[in-house]
PDB file of N, CA and C in Angstrom:
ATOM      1  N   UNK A   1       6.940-104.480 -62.331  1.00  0.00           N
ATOM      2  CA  UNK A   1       7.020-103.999 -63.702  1.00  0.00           C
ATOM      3  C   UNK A   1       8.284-104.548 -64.351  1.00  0.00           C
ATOM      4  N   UNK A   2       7.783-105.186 -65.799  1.00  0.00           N
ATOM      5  CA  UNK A   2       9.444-106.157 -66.168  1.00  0.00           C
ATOM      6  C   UNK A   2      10.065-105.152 -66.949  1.00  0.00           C
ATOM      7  N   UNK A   3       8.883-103.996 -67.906  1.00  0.00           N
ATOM      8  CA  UNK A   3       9.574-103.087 -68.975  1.00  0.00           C
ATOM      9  C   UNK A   3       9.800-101.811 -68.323  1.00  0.00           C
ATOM     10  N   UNK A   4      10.629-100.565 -68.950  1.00  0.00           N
ATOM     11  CA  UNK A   4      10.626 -99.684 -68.929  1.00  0.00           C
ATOM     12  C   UNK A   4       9.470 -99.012 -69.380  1.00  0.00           C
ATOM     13  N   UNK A   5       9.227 -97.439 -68.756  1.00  0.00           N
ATOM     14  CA  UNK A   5       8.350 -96.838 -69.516  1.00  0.00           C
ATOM     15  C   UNK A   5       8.214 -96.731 -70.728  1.00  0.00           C
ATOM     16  N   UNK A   6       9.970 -96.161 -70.981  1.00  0.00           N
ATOM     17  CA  UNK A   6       9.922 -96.050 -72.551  1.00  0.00           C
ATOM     18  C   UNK A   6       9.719 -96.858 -73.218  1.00  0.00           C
ATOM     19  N   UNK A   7      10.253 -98.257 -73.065  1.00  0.00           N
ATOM     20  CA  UNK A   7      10.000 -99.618 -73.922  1.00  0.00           C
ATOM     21  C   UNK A   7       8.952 -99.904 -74.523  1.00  0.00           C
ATOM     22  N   UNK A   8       8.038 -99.191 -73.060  1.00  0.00           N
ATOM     23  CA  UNK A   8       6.264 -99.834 -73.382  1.00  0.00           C
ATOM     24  C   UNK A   8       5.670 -98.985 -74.026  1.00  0.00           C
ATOM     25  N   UNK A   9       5.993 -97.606 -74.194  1.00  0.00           N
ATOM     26  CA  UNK A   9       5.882 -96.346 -74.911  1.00  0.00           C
ATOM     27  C   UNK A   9       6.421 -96.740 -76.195  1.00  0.00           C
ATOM     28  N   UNK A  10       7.433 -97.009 -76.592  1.00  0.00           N
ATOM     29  CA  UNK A  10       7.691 -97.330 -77.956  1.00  0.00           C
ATOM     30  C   UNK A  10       6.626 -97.983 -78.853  1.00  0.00           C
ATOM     31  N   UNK A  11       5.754 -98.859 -77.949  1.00  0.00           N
ATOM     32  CA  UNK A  11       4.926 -99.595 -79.267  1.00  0.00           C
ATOM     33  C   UNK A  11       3.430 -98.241 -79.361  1.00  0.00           C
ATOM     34  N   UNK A  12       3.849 -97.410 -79.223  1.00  0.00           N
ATOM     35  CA  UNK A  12       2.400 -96.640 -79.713  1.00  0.00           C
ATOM     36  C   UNK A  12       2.869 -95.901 -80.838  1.00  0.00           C
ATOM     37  N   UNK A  13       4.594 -96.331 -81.294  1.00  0.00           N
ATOM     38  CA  UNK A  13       5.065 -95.292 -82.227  1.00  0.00           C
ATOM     39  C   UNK A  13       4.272 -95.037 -83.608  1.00  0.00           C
ATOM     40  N   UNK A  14       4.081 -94.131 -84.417  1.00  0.00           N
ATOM     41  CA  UNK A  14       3.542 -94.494 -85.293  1.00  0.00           C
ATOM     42  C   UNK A  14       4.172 -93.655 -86.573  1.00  0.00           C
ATOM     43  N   UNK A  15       4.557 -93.361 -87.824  1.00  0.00           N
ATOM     44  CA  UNK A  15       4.926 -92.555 -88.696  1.00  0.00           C
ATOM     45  C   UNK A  15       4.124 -91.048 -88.972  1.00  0.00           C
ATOM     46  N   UNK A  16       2.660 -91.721 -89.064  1.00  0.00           N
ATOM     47  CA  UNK A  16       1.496 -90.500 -88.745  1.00  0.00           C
ATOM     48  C   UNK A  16       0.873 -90.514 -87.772  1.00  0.00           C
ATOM     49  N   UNK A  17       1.416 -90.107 -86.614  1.00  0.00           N
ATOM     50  CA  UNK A  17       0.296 -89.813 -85.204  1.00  0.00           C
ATOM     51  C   UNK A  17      -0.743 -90.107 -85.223  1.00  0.00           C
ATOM     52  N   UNK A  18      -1.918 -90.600 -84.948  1.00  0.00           N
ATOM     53  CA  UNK A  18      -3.375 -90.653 -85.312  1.00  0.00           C
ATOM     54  C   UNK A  18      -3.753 -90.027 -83.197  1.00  0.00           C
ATOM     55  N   UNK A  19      -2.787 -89.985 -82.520  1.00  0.00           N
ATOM     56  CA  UNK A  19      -3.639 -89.651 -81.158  1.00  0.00           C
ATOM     57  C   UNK A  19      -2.349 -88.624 -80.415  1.00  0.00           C
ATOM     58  N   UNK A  20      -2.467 -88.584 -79.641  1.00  0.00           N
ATOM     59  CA  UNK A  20      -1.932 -87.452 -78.784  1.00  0.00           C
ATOM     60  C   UNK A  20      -0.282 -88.630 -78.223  1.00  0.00           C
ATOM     61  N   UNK A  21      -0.988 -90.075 -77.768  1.00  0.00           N
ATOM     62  CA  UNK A  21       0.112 -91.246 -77.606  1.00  0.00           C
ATOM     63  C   UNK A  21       0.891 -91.271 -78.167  1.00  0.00           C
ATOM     64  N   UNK A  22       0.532 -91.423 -79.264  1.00  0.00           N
ATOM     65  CA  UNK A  22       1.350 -91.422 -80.661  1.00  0.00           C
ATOM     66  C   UNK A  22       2.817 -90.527 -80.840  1.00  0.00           C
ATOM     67  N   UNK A  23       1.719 -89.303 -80.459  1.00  0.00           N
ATOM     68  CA  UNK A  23       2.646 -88.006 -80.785  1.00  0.00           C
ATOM     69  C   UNK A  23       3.806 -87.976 -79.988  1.00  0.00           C
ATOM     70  N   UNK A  24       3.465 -88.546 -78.480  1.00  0.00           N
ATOM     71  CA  UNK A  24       4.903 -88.066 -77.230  1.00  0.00           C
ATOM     72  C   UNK A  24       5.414 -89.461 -77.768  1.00  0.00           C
ATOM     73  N   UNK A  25       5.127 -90.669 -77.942  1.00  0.00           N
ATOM     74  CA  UNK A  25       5.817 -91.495 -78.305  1.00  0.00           C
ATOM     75  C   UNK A  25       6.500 -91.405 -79.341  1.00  0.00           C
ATOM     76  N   UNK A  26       6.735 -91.166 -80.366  1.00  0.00           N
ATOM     77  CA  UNK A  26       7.574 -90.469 -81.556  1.00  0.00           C
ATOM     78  C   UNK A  26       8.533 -89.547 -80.869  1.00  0.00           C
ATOM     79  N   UNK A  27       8.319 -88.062 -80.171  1.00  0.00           N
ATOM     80  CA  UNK A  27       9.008 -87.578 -79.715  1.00  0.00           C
ATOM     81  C   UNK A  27       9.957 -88.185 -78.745  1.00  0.00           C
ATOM     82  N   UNK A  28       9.226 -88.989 -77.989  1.00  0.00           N
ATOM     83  CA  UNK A  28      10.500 -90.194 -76.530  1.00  0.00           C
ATOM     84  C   UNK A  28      12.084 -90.353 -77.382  1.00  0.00           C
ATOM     85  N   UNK A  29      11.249 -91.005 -78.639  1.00  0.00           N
ATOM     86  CA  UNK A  29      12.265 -91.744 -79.188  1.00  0.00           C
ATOM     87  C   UNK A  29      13.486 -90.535 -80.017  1.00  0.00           C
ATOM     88  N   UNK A  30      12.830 -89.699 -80.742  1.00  0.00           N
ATOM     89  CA  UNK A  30      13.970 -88.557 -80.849  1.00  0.00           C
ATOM     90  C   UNK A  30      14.924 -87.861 -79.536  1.00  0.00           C
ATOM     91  N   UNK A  31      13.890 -87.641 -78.394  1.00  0.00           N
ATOM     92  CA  UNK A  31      14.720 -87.242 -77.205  1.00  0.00           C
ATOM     93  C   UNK A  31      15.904 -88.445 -76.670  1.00  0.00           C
ATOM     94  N   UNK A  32      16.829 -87.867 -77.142  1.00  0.00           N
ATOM     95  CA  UNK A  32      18.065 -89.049 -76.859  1.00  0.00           C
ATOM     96  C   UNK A  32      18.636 -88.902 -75.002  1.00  0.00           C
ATOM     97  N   UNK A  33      17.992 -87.914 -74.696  1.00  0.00           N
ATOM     98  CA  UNK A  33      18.193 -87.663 -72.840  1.00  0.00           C
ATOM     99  C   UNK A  33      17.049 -88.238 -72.209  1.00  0.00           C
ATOM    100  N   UNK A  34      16.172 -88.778 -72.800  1.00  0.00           N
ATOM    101  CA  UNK A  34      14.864 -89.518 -72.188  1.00  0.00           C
ATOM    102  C   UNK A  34      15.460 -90.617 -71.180  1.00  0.00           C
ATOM    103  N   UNK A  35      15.188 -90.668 -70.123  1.00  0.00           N
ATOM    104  CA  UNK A  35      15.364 -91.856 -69.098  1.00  0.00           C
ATOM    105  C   UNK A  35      14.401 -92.987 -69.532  1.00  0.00           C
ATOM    106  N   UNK A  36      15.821 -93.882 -70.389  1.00  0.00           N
ATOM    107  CA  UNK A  36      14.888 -94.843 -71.321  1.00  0.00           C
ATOM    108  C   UNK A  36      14.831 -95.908 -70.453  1.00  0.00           C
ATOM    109  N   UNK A  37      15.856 -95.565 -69.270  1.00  0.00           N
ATOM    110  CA  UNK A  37      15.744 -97.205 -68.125  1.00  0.00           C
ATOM    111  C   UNK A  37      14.722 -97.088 -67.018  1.00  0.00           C
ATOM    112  N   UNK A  38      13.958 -95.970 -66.860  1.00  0.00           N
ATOM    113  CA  UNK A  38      13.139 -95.630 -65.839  1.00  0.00           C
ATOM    114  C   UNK A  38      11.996 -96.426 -65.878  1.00  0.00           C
ATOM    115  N   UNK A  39      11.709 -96.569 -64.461  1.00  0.00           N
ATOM    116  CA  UNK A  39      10.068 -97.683 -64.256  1.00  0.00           C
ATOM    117  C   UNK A  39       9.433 -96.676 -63.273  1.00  0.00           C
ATOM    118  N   UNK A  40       9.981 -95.314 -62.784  1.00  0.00           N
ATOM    119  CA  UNK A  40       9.545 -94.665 -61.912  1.00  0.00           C
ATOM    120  C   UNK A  40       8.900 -93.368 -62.387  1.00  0.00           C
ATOM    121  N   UNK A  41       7.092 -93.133 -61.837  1.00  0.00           N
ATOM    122  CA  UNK A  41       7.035 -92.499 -62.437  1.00  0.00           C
ATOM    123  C   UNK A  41       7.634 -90.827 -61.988  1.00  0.00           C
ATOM    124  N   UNK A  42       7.982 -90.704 -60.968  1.00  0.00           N
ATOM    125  CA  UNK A  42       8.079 -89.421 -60.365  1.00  0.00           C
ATOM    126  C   UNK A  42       9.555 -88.779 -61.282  1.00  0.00           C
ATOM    127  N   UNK A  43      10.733 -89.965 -61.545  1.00  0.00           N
ATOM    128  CA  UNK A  43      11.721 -88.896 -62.198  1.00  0.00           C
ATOM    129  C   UNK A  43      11.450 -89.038 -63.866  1.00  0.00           C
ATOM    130  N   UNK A  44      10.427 -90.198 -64.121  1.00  0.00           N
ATOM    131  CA  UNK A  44       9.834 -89.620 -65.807  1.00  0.00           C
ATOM    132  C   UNK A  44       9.461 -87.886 -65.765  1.00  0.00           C
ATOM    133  N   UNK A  45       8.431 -87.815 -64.926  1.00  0.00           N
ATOM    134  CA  UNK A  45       7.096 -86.690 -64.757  1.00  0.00           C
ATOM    135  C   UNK A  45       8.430 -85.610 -64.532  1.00  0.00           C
ATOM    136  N   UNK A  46       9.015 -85.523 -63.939  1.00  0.00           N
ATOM    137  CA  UNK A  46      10.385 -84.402 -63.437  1.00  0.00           C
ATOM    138  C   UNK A  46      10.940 -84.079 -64.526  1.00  0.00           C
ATOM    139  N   UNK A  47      11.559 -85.426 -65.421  1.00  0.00           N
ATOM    140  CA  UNK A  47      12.639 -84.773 -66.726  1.00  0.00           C
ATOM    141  C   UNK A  47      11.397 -84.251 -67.559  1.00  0.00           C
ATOM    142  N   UNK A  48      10.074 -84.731 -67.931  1.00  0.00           N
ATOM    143  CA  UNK A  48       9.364 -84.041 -68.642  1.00  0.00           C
ATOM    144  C   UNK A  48       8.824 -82.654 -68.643  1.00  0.00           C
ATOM    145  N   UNK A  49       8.628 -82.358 -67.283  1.00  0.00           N
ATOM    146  CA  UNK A  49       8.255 -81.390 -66.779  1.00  0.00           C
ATOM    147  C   UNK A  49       9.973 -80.097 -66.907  1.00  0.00           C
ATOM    148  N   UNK A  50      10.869 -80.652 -66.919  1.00  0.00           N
ATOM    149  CA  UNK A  50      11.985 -79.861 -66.979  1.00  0.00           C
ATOM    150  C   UNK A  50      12.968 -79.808 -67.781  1.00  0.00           C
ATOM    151  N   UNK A  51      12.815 -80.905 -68.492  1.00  0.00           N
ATOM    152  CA  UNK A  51      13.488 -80.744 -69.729  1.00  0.00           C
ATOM    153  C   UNK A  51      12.964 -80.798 -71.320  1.00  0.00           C
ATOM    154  N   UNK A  52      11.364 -81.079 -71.219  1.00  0.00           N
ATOM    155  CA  UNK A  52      11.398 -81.305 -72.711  1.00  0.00           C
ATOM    156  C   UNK A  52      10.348 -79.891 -72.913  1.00  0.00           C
ATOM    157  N   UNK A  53       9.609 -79.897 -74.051  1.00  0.00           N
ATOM    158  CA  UNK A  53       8.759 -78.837 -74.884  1.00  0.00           C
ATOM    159  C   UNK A  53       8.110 -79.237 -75.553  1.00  0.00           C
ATOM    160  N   UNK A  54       7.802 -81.428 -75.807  1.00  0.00           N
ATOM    161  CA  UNK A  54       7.080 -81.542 -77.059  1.00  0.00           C
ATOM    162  C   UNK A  54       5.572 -82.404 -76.090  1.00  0.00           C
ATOM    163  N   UNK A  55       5.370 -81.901 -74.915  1.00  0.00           N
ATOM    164  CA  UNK A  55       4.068 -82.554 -74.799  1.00  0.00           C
ATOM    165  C   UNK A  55       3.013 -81.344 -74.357  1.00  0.00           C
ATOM    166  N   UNK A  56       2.113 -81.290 -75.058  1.00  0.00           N
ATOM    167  CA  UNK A  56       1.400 -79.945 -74.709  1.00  0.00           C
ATOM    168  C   UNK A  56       0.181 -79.730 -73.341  1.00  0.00           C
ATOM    169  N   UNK A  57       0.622 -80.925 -72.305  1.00  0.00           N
ATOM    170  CA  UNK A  57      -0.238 -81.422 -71.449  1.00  0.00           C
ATOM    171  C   UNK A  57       0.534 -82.850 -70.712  1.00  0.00           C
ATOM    172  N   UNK A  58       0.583 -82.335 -69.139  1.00  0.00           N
ATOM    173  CA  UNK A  58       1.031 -83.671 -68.641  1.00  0.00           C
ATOM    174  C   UNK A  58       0.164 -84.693 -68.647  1.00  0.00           C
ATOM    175  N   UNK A  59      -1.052 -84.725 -68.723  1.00  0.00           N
ATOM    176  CA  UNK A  59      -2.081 -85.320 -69.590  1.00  0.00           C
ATOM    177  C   UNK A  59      -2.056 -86.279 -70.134  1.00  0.00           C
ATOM    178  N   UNK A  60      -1.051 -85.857 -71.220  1.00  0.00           N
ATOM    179  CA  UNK A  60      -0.958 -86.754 -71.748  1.00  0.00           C
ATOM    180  C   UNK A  60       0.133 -87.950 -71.310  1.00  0.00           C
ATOM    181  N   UNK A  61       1.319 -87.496 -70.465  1.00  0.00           N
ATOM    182  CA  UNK A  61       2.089 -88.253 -69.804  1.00  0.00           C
ATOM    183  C   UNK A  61       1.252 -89.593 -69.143  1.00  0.00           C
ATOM    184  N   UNK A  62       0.195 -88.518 -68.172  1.00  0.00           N
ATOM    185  CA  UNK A  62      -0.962 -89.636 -67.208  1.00  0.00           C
ATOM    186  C   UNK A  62      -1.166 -90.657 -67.863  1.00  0.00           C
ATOM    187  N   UNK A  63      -1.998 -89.965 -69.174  1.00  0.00           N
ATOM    188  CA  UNK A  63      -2.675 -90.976 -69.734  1.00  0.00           C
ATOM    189  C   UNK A  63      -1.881 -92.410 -69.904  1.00  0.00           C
ATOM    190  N   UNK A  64      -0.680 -92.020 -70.486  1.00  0.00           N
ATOM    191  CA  UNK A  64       0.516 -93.090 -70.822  1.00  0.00           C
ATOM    192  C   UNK A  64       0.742 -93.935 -69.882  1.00  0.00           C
ATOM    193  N   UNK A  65       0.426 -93.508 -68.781  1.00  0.00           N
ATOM    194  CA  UNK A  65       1.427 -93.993 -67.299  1.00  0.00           C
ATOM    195  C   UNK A  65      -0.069 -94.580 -66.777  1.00  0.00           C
ATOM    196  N   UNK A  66      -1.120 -94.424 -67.425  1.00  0.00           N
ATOM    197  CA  UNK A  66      -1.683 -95.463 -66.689  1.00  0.00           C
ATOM    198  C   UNK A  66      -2.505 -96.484 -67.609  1.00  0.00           C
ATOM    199  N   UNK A  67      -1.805 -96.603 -68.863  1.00  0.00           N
ATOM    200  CA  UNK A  67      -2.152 -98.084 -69.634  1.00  0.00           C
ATOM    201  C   UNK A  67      -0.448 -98.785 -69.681  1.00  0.00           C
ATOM    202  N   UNK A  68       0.431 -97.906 -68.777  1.00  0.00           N
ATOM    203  CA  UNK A  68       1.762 -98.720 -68.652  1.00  0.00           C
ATOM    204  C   UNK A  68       1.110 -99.272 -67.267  1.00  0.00           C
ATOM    205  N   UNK A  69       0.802 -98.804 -66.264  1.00  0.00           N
ATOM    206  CA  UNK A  69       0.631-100.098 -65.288  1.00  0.00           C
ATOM    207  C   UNK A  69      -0.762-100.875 -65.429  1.00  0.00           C
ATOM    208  N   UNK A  70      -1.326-100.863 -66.150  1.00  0.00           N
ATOM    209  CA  UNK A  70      -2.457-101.594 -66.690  1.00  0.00           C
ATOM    210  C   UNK A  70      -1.837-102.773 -67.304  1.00  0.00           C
ATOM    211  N   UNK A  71      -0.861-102.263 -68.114  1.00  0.00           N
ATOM    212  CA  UNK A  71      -0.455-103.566 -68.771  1.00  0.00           C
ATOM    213  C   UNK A  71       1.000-104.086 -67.635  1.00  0.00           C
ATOM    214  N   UNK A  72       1.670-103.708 -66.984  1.00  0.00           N
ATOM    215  CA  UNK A  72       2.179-104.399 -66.756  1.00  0.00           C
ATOM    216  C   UNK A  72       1.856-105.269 -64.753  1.00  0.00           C
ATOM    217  N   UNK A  73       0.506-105.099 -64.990  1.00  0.00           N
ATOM    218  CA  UNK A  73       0.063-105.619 -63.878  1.00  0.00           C
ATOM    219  C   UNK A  73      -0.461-106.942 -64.281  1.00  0.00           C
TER     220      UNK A  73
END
């Protein structure tokens, strides 16, 4: 993997959400404690799971985490 999660998460940003992607991606980028250098998913899934409040489903994390190794395969 050459990018970060977040990196590759950044391009789903959007001004008006149109999907659920959208939505945690907008939020990544306000969370300024986001592990923006991480390629791993176990301490992403950990700080999300313990530090944030804006994803209403790890779900939606999955979903993310598996068109990040889709694309970076």
């Amino acid at each position: 993997m050459s990018k970060s999660f977040y990196h590759f998460l950044m391009k789903y940003r959007h001004p008006e959400p149109p999907d659920k992607i959208s939505s945690f991606a907008n939020d990544a980028f306000k969370d300024h404690s986001f592990p923006k250098t991480s390629k791993d998913y176990h301490e992403i899934s950990s700080y999300l799971e313990l530090n944030t409040n804006y994803l209403e489903s790890m779900t939606i994390f999955d979903e993310a985490w598996d068109e990040y190794l889709m694309a970076e395969s």
